[in-house]
PDB file of N, CA and C in Angstrom:
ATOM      1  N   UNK A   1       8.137 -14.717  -7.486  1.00  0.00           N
ATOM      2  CA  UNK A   1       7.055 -14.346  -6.585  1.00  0.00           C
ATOM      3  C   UNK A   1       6.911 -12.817  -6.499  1.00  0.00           C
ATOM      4  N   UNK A   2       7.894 -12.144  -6.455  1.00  0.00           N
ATOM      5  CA  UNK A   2       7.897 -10.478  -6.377  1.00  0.00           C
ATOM      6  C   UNK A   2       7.215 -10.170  -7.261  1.00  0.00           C
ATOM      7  N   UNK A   3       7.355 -10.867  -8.578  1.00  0.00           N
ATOM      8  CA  UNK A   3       6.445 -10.179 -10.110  1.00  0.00           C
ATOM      9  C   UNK A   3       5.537  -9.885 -10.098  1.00  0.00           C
ATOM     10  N   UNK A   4       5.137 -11.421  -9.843  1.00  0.00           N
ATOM     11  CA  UNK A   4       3.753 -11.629  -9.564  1.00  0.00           C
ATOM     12  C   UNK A   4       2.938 -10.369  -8.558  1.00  0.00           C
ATOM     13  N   UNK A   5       3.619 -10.187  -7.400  1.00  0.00           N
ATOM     14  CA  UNK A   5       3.147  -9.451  -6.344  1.00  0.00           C
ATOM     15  C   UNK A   5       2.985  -7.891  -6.644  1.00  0.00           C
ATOM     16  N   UNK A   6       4.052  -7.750  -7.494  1.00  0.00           N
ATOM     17  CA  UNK A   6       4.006  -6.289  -8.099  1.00  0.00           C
ATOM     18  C   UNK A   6       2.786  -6.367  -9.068  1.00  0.00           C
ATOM     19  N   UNK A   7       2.734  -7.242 -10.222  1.00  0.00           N
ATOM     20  CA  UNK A   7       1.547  -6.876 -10.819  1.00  0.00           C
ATOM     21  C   UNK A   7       0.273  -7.193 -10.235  1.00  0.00           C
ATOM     22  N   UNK A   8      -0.005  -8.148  -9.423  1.00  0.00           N
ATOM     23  CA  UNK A   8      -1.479  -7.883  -8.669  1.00  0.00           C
ATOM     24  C   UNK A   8      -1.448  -7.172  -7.788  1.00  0.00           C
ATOM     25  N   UNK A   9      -0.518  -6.492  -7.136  1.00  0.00           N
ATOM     26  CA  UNK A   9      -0.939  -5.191  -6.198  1.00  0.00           C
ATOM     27  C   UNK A   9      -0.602  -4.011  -7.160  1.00  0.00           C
ATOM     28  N   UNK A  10      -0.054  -4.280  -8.033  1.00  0.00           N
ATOM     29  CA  UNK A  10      -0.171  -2.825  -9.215  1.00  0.00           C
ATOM     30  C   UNK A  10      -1.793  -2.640  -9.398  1.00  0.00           C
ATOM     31  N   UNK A  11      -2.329  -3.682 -10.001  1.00  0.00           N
ATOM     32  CA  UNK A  11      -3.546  -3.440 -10.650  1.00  0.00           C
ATOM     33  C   UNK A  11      -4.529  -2.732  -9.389  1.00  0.00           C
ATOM     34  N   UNK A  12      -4.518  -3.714  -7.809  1.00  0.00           N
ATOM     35  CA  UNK A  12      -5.529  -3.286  -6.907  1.00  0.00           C
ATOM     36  C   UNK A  12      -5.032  -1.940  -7.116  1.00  0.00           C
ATOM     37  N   UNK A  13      -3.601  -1.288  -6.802  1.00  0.00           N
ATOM     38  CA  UNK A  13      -3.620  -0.167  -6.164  1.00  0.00           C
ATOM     39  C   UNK A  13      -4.131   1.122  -7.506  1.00  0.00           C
ATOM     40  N   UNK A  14      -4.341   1.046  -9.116  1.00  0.00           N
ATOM     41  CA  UNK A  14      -5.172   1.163  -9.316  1.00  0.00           C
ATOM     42  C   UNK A  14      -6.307   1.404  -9.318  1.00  0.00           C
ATOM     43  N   UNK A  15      -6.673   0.475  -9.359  1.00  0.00           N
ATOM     44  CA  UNK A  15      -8.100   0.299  -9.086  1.00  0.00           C
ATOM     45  C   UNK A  15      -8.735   0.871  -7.679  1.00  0.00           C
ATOM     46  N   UNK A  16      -7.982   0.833  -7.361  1.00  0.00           N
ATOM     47  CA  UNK A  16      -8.318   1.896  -5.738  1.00  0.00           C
ATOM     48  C   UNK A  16      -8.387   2.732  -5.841  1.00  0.00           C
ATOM     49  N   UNK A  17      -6.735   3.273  -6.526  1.00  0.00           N
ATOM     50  CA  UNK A  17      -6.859   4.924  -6.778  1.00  0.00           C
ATOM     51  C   UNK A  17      -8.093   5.559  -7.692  1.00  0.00           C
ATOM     52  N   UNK A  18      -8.167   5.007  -8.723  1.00  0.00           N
ATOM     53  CA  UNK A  18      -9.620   5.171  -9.456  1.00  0.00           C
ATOM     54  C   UNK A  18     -11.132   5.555  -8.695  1.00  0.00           C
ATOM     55  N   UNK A  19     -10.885   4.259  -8.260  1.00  0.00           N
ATOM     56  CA  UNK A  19     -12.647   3.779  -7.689  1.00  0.00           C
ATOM     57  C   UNK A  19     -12.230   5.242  -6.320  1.00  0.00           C
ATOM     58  N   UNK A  20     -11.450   5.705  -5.625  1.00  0.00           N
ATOM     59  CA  UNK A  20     -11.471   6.549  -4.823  1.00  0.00           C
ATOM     60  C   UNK A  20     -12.135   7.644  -4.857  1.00  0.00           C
ATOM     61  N   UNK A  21     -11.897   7.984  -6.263  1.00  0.00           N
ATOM     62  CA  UNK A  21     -12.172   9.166  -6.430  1.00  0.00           C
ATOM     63  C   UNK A  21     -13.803   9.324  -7.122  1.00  0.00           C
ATOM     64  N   UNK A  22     -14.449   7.914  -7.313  1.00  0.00           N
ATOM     65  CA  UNK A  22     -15.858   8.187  -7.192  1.00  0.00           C
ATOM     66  C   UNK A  22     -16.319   7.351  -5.992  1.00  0.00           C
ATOM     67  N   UNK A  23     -15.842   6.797  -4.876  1.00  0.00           N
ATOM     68  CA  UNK A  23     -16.588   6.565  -3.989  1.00  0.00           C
ATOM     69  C   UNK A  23     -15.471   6.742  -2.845  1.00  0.00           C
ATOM     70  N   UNK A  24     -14.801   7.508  -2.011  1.00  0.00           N
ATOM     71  CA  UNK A  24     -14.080   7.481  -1.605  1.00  0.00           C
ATOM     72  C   UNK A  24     -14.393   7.122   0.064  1.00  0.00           C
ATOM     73  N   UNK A  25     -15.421   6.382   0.459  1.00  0.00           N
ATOM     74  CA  UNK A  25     -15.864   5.556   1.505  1.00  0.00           C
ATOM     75  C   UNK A  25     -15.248   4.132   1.282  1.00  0.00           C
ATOM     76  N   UNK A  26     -14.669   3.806  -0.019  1.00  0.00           N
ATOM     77  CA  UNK A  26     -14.457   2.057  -0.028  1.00  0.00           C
ATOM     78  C   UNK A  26     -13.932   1.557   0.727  1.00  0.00           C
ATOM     79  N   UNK A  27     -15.076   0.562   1.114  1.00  0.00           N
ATOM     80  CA  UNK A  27     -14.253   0.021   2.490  1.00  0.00           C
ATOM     81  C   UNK A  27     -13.884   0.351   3.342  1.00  0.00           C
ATOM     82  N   UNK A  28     -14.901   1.285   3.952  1.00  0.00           N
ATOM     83  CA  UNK A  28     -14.531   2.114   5.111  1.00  0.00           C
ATOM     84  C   UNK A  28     -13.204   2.986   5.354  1.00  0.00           C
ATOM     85  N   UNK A  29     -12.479   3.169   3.930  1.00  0.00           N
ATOM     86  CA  UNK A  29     -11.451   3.938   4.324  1.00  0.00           C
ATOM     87  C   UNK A  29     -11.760   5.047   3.848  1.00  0.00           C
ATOM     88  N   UNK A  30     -10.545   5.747   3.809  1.00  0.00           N
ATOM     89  CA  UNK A  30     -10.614   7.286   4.216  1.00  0.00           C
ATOM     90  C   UNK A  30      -9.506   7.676   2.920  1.00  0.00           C
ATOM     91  N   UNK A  31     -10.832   7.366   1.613  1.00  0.00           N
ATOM     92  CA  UNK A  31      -9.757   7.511   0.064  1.00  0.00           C
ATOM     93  C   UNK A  31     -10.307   9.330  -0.168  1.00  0.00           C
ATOM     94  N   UNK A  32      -8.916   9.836   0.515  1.00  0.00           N
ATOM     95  CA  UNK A  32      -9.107  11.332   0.204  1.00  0.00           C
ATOM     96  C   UNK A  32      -8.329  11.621  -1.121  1.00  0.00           C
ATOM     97  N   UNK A  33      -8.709  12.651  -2.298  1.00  0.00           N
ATOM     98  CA  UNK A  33      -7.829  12.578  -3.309  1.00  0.00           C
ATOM     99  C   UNK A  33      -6.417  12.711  -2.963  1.00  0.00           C
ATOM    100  N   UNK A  34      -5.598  13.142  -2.398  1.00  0.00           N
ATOM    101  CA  UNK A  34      -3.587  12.839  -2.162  1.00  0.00           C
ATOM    102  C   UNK A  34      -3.774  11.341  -2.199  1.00  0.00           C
ATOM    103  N   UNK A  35      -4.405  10.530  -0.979  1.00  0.00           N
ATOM    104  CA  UNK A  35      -4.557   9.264  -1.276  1.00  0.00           C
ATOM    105  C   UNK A  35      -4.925   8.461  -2.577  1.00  0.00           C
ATOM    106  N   UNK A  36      -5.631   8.782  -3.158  1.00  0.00           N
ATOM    107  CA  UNK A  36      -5.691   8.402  -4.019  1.00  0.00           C
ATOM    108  C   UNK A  36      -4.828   8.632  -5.059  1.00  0.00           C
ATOM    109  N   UNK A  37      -4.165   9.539  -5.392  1.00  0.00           N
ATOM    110  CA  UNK A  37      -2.990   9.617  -6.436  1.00  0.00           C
ATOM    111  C   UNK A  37      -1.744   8.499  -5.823  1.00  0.00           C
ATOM    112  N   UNK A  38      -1.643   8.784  -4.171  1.00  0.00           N
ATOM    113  CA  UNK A  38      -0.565   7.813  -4.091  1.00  0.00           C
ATOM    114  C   UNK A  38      -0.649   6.698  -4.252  1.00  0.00           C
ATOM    115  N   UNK A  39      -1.921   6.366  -4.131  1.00  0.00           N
ATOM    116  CA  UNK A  39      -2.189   4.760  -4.893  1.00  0.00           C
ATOM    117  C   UNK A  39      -1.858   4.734  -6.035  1.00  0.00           C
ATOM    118  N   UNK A  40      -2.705   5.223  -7.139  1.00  0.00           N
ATOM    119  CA  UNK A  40      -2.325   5.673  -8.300  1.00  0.00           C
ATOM    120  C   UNK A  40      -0.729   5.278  -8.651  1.00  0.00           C
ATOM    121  N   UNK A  41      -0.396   5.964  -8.102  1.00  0.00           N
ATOM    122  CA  UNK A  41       1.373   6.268  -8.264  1.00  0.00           C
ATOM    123  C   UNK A  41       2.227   4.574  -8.248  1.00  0.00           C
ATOM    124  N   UNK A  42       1.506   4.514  -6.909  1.00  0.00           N
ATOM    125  CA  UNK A  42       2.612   3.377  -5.925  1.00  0.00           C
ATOM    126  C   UNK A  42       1.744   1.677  -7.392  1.00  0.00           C
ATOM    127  N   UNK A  43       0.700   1.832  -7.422  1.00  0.00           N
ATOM    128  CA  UNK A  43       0.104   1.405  -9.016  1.00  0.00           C
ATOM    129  C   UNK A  43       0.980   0.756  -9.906  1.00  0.00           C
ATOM    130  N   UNK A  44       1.257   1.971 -10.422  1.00  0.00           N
ATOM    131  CA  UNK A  44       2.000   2.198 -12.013  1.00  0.00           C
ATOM    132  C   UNK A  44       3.668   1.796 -11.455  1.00  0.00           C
ATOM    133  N   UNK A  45       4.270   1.901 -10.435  1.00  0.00           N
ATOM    134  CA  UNK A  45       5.602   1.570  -9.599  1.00  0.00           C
ATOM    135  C   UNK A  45       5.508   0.133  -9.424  1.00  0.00           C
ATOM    136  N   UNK A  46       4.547  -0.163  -8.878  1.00  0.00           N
ATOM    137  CA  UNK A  46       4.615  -1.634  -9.088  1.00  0.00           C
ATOM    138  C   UNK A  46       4.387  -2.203 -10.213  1.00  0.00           C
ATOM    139  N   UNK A  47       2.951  -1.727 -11.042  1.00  0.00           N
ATOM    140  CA  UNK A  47       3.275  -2.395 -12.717  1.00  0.00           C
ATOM    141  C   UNK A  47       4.366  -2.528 -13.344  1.00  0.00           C
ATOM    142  N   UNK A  48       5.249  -1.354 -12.878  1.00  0.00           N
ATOM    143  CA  UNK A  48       6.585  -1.606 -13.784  1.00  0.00           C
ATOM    144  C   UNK A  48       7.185  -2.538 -13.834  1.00  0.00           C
ATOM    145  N   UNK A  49       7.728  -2.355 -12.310  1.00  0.00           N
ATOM    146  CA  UNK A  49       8.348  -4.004 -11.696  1.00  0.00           C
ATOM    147  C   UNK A  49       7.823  -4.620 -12.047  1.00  0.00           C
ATOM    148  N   UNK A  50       6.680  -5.482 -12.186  1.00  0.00           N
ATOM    149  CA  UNK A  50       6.157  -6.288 -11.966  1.00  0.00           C
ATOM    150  C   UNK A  50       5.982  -7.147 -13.707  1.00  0.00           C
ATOM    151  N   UNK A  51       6.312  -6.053 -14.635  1.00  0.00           N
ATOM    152  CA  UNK A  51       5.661  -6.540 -15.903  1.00  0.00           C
ATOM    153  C   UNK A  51       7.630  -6.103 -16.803  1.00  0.00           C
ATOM    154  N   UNK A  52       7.847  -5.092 -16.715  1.00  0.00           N
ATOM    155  CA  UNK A  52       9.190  -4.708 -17.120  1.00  0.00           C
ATOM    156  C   UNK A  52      10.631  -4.220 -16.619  1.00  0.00           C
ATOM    157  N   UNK A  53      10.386  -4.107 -14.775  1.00  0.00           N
ATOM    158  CA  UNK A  53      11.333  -4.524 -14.459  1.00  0.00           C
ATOM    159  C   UNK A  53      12.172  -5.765 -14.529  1.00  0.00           C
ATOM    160  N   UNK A  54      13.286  -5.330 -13.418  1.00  0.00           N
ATOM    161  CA  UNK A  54      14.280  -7.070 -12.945  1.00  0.00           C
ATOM    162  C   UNK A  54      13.604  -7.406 -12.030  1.00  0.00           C
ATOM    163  N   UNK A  55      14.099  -8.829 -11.753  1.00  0.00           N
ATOM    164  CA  UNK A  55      13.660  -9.737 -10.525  1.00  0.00           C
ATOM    165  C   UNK A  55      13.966  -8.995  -9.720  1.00  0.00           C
ATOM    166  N   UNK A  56      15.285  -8.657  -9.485  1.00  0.00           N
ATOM    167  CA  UNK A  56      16.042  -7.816  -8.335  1.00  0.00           C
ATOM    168  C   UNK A  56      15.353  -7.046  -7.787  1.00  0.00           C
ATOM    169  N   UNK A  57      15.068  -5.813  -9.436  1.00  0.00           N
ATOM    170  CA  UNK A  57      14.097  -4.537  -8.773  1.00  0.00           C
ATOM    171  C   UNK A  57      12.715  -4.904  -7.914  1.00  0.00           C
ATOM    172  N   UNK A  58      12.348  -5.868  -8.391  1.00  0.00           N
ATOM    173  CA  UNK A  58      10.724  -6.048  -8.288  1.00  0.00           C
ATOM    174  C   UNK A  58      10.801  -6.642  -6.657  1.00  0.00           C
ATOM    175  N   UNK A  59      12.121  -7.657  -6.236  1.00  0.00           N
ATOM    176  CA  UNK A  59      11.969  -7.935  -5.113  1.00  0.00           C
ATOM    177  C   UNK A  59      12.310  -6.946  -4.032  1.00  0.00           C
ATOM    178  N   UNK A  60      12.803  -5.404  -4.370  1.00  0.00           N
ATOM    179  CA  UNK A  60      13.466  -4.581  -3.899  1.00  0.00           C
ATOM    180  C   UNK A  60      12.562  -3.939  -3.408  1.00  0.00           C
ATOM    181  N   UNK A  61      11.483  -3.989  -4.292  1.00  0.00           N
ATOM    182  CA  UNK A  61      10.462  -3.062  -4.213  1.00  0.00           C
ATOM    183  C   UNK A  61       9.372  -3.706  -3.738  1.00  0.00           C
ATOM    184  N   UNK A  62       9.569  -4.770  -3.308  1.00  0.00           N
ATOM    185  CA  UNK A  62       8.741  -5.540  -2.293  1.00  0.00           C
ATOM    186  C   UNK A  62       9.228  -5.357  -1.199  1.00  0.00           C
ATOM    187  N   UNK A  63      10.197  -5.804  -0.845  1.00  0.00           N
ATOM    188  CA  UNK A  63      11.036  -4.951   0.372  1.00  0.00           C
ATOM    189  C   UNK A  63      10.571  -3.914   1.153  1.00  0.00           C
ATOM    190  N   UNK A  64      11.121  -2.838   0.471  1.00  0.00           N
ATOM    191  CA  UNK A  64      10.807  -1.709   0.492  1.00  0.00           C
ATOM    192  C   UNK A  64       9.232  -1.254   0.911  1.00  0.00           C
ATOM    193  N   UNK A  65       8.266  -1.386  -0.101  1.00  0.00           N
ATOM    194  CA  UNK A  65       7.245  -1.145   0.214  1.00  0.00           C
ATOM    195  C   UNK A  65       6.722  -1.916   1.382  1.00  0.00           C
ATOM    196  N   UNK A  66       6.808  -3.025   1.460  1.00  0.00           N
ATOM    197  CA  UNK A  66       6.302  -4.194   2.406  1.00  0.00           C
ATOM    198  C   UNK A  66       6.597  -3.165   3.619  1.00  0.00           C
ATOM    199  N   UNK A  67       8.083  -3.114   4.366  1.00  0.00           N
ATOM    200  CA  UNK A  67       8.626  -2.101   5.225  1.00  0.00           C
ATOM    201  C   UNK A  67       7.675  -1.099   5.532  1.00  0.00           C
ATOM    202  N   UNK A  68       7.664  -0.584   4.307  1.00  0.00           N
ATOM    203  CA  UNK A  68       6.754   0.822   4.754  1.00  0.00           C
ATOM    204  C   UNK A  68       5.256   0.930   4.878  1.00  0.00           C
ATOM    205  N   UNK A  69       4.585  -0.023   4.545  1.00  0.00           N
ATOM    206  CA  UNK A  69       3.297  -0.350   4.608  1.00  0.00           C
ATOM    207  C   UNK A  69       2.931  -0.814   6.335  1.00  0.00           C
ATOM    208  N   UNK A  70       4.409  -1.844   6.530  1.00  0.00           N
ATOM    209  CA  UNK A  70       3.970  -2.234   8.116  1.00  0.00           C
ATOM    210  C   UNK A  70       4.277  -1.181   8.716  1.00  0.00           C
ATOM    211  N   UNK A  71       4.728  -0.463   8.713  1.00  0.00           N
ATOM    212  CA  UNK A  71       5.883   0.965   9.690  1.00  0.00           C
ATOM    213  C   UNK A  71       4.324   2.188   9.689  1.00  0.00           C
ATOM    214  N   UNK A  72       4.144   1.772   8.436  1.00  0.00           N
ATOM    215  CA  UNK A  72       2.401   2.794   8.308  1.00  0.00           C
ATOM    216  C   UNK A  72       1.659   2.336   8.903  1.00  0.00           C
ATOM    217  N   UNK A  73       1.278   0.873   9.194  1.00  0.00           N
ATOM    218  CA  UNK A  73       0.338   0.387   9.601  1.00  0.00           C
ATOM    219  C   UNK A  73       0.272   0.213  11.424  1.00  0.00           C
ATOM    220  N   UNK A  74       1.350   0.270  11.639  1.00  0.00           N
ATOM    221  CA  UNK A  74       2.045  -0.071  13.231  1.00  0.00           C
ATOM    222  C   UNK A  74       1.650   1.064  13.442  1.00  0.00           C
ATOM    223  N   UNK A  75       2.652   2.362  12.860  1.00  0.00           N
ATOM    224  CA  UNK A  75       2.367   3.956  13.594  1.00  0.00           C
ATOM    225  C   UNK A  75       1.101   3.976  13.786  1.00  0.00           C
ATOM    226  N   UNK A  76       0.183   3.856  12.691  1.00  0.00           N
ATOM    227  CA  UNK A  76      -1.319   4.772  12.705  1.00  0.00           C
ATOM    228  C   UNK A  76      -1.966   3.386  14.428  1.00  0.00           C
ATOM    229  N   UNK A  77      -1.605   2.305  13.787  1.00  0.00           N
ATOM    230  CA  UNK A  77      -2.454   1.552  15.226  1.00  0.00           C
ATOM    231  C   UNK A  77      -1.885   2.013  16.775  1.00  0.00           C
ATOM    232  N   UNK A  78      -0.585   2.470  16.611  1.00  0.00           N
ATOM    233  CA  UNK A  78       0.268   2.417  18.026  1.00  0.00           C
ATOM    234  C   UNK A  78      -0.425   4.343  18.299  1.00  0.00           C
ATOM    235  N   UNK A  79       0.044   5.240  17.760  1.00  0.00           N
ATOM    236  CA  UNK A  79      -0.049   6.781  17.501  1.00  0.00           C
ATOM    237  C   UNK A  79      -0.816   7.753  17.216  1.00  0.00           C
ATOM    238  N   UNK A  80      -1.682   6.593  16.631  1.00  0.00           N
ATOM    239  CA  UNK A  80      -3.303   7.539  16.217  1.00  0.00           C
ATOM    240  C   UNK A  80      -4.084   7.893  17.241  1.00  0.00           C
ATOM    241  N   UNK A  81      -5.223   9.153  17.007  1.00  0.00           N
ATOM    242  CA  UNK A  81      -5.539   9.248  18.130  1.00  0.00           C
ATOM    243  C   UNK A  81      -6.875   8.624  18.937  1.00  0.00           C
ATOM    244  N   UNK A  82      -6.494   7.907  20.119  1.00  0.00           N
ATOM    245  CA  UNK A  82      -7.390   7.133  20.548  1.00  0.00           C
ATOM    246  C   UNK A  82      -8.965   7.845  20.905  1.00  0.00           C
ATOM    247  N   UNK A  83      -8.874   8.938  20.741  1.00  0.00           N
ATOM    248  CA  UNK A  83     -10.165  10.033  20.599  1.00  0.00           C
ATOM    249  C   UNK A  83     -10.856   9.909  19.735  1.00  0.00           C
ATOM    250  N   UNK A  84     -10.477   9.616  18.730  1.00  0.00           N
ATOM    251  CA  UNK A  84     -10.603  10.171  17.155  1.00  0.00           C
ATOM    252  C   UNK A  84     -11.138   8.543  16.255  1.00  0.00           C
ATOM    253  N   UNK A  85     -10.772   7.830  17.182  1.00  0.00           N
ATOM    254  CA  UNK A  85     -11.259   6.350  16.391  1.00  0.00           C
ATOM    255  C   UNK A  85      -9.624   5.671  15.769  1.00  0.00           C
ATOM    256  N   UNK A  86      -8.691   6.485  16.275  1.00  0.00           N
ATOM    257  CA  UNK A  86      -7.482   6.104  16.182  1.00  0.00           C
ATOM    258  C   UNK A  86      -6.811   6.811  14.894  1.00  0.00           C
ATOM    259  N   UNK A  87      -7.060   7.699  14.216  1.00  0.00           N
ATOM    260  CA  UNK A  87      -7.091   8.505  13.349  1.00  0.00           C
ATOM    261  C   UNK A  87      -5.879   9.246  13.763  1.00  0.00           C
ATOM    262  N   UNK A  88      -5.209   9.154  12.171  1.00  0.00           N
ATOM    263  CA  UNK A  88      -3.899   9.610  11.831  1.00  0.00           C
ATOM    264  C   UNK A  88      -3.635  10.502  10.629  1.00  0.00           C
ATOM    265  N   UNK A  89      -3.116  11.719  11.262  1.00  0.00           N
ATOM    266  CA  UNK A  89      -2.484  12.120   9.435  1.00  0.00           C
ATOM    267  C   UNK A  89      -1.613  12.471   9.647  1.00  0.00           C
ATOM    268  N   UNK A  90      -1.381  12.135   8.388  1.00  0.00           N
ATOM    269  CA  UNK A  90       0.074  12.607   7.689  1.00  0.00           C
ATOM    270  C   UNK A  90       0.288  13.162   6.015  1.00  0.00           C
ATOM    271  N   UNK A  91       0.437  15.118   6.747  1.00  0.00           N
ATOM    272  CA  UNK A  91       0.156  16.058   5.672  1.00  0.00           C
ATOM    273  C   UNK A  91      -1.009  15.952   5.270  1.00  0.00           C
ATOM    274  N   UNK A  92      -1.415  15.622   3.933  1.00  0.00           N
ATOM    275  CA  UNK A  92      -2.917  15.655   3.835  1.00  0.00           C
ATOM    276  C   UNK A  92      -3.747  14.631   3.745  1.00  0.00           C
ATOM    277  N   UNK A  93      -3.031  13.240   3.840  1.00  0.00           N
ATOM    278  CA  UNK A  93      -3.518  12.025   4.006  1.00  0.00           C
ATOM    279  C   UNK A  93      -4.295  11.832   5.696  1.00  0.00           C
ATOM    280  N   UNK A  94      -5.156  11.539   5.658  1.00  0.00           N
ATOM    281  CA  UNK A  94      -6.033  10.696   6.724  1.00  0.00           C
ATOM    282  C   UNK A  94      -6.048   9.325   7.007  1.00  0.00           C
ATOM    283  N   UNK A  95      -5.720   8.948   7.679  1.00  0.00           N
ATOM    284  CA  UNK A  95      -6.020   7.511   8.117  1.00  0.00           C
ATOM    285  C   UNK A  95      -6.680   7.191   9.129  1.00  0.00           C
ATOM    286  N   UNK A  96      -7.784   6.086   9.012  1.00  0.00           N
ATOM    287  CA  UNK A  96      -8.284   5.209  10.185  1.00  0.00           C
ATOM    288  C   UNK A  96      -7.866   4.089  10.280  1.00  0.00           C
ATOM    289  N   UNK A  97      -8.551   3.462  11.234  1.00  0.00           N
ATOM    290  CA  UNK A  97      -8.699   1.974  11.888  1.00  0.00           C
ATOM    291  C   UNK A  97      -8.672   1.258  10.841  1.00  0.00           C
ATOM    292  N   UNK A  98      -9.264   0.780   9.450  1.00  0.00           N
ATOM    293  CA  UNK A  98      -9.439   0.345   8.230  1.00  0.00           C
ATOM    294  C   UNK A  98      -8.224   0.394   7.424  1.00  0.00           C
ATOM    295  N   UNK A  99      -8.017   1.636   7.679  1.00  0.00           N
ATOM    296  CA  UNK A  99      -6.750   2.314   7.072  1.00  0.00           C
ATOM    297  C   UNK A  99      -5.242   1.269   7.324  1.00  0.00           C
ATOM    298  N   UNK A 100      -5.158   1.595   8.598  1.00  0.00           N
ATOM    299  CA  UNK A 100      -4.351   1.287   9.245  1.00  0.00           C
ATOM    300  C   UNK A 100      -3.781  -0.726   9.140  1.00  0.00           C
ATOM    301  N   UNK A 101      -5.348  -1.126   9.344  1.00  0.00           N
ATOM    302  CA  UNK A 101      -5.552  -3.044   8.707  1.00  0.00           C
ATOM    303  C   UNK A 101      -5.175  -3.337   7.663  1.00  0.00           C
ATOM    304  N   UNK A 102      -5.538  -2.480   6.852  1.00  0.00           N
ATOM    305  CA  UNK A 102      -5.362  -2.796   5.278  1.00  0.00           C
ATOM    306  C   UNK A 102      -3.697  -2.145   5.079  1.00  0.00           C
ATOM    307  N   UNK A 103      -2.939  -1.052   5.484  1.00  0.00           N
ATOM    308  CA  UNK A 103      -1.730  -1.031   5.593  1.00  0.00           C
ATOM    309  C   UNK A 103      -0.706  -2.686   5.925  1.00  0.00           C
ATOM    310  N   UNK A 104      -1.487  -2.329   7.182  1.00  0.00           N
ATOM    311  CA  UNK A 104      -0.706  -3.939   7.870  1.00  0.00           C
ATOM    312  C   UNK A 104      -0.293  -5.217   6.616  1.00  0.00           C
ATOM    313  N   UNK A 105      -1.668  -5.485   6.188  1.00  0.00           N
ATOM    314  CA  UNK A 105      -2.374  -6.207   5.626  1.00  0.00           C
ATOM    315  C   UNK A 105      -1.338  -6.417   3.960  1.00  0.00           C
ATOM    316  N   UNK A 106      -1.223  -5.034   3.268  1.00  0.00           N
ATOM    317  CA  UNK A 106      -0.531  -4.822   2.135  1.00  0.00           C
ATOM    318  C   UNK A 106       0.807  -4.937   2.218  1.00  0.00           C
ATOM    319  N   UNK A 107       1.460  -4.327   4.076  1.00  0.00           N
ATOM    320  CA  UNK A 107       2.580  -4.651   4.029  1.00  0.00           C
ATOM    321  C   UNK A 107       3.195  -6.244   4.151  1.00  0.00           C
ATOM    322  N   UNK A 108       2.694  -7.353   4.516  1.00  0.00           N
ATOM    323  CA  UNK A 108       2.787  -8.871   5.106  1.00  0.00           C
ATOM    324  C   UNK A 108       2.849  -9.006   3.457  1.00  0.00           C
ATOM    325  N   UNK A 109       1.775  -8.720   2.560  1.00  0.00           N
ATOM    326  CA  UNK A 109       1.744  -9.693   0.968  1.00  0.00           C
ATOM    327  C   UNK A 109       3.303  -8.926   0.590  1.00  0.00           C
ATOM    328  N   UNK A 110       3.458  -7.712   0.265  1.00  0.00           N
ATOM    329  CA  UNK A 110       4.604  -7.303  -0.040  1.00  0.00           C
ATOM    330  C   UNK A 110       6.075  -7.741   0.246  1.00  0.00           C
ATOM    331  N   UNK A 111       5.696  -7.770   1.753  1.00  0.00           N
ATOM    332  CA  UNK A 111       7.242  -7.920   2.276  1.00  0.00           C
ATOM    333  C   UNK A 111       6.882  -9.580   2.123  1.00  0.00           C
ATOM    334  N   UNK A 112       6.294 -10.737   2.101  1.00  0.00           N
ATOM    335  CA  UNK A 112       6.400 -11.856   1.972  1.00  0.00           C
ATOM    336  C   UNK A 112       6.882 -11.982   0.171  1.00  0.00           C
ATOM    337  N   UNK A 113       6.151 -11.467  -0.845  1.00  0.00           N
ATOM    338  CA  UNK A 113       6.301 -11.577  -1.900  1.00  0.00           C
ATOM    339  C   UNK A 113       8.403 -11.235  -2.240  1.00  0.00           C
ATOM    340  N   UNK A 114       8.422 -10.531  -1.472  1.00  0.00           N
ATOM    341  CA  UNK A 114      10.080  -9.758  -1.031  1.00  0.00           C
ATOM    342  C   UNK A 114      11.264 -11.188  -0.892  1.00  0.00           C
ATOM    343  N   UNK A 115      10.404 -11.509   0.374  1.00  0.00           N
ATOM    344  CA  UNK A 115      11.359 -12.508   1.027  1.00  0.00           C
ATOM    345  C   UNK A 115      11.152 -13.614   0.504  1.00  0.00           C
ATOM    346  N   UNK A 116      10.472 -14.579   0.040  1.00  0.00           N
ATOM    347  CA  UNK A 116       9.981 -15.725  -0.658  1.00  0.00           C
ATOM    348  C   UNK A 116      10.833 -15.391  -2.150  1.00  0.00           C
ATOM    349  N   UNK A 117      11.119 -14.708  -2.768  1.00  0.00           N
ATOM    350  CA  UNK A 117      11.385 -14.304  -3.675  1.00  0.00           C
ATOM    351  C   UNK A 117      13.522 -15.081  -3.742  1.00  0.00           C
ATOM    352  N   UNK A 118      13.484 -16.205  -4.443  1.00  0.00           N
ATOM    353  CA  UNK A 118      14.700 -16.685  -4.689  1.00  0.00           C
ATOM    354  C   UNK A 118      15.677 -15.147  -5.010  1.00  0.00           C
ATOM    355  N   UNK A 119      16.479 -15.596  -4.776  1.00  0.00           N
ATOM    356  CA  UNK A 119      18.035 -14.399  -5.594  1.00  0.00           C
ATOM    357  C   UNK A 119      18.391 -14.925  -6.841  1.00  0.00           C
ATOM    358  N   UNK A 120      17.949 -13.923  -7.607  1.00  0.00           N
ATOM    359  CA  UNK A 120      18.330 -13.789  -9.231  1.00  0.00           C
ATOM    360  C   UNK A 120      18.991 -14.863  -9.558  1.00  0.00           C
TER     361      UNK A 120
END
């Protein structure tokens, strides 16, 4: 299940990072170029896993990311500023309300793909 999860959230995050950087409204988020490379990045990290890593790695890195996707997604909803439309940054990344759903959202497939994931 991790494989799997790494290579179809490899490809979206891709394809995000891409499409960001000619429409960087998608979906109401807030695809500023840093964002978009870290997609990019976090992408090609999961393709790996996902196509030429181990089971291990790939569920590790479901883990992992899953974690940090909800921990992103919690802060910006709990911390952001309620002025601002709930708007968060961090360094040169921006986040909204959208932002913040779709965090949530990436972290639950991840960290489920993680935990569902038998031991080697």
């Amino acid at each position: 299940m991790a494989k799997t999860v790494c290579k179809i959230l490899g490809v979206v995050f891709l394809l995000v990072g891409v499409a960001g950087f000619a429409k960087p409204d998608l979906l109401n988020a807030h695809l500023m170029p840093p964002h978009n490379v870290v997609h990019i990045v976090s992408g090609v990290v999961a393709l790996y896993f996902g196509f030429a890593g181990s089971l291990k790695g790939a569920k590790g890195f479901c883990l992992v990311f899953g974690l940090l996707y909800l921990t992103l997604g919690l802060v910006g909803m709990l911390k952001g500023d309620p002025a601002d439309g709930r708007m968060l940054m961090i360094g040169p990344l921006v986040l909204g309300m959208t932002d913040h759903g779709i965090h949530l959202l990436l972290g639950a497939v991840f960290l489920g793909g993680g935990l569902l994931t038998k031991k080697p």
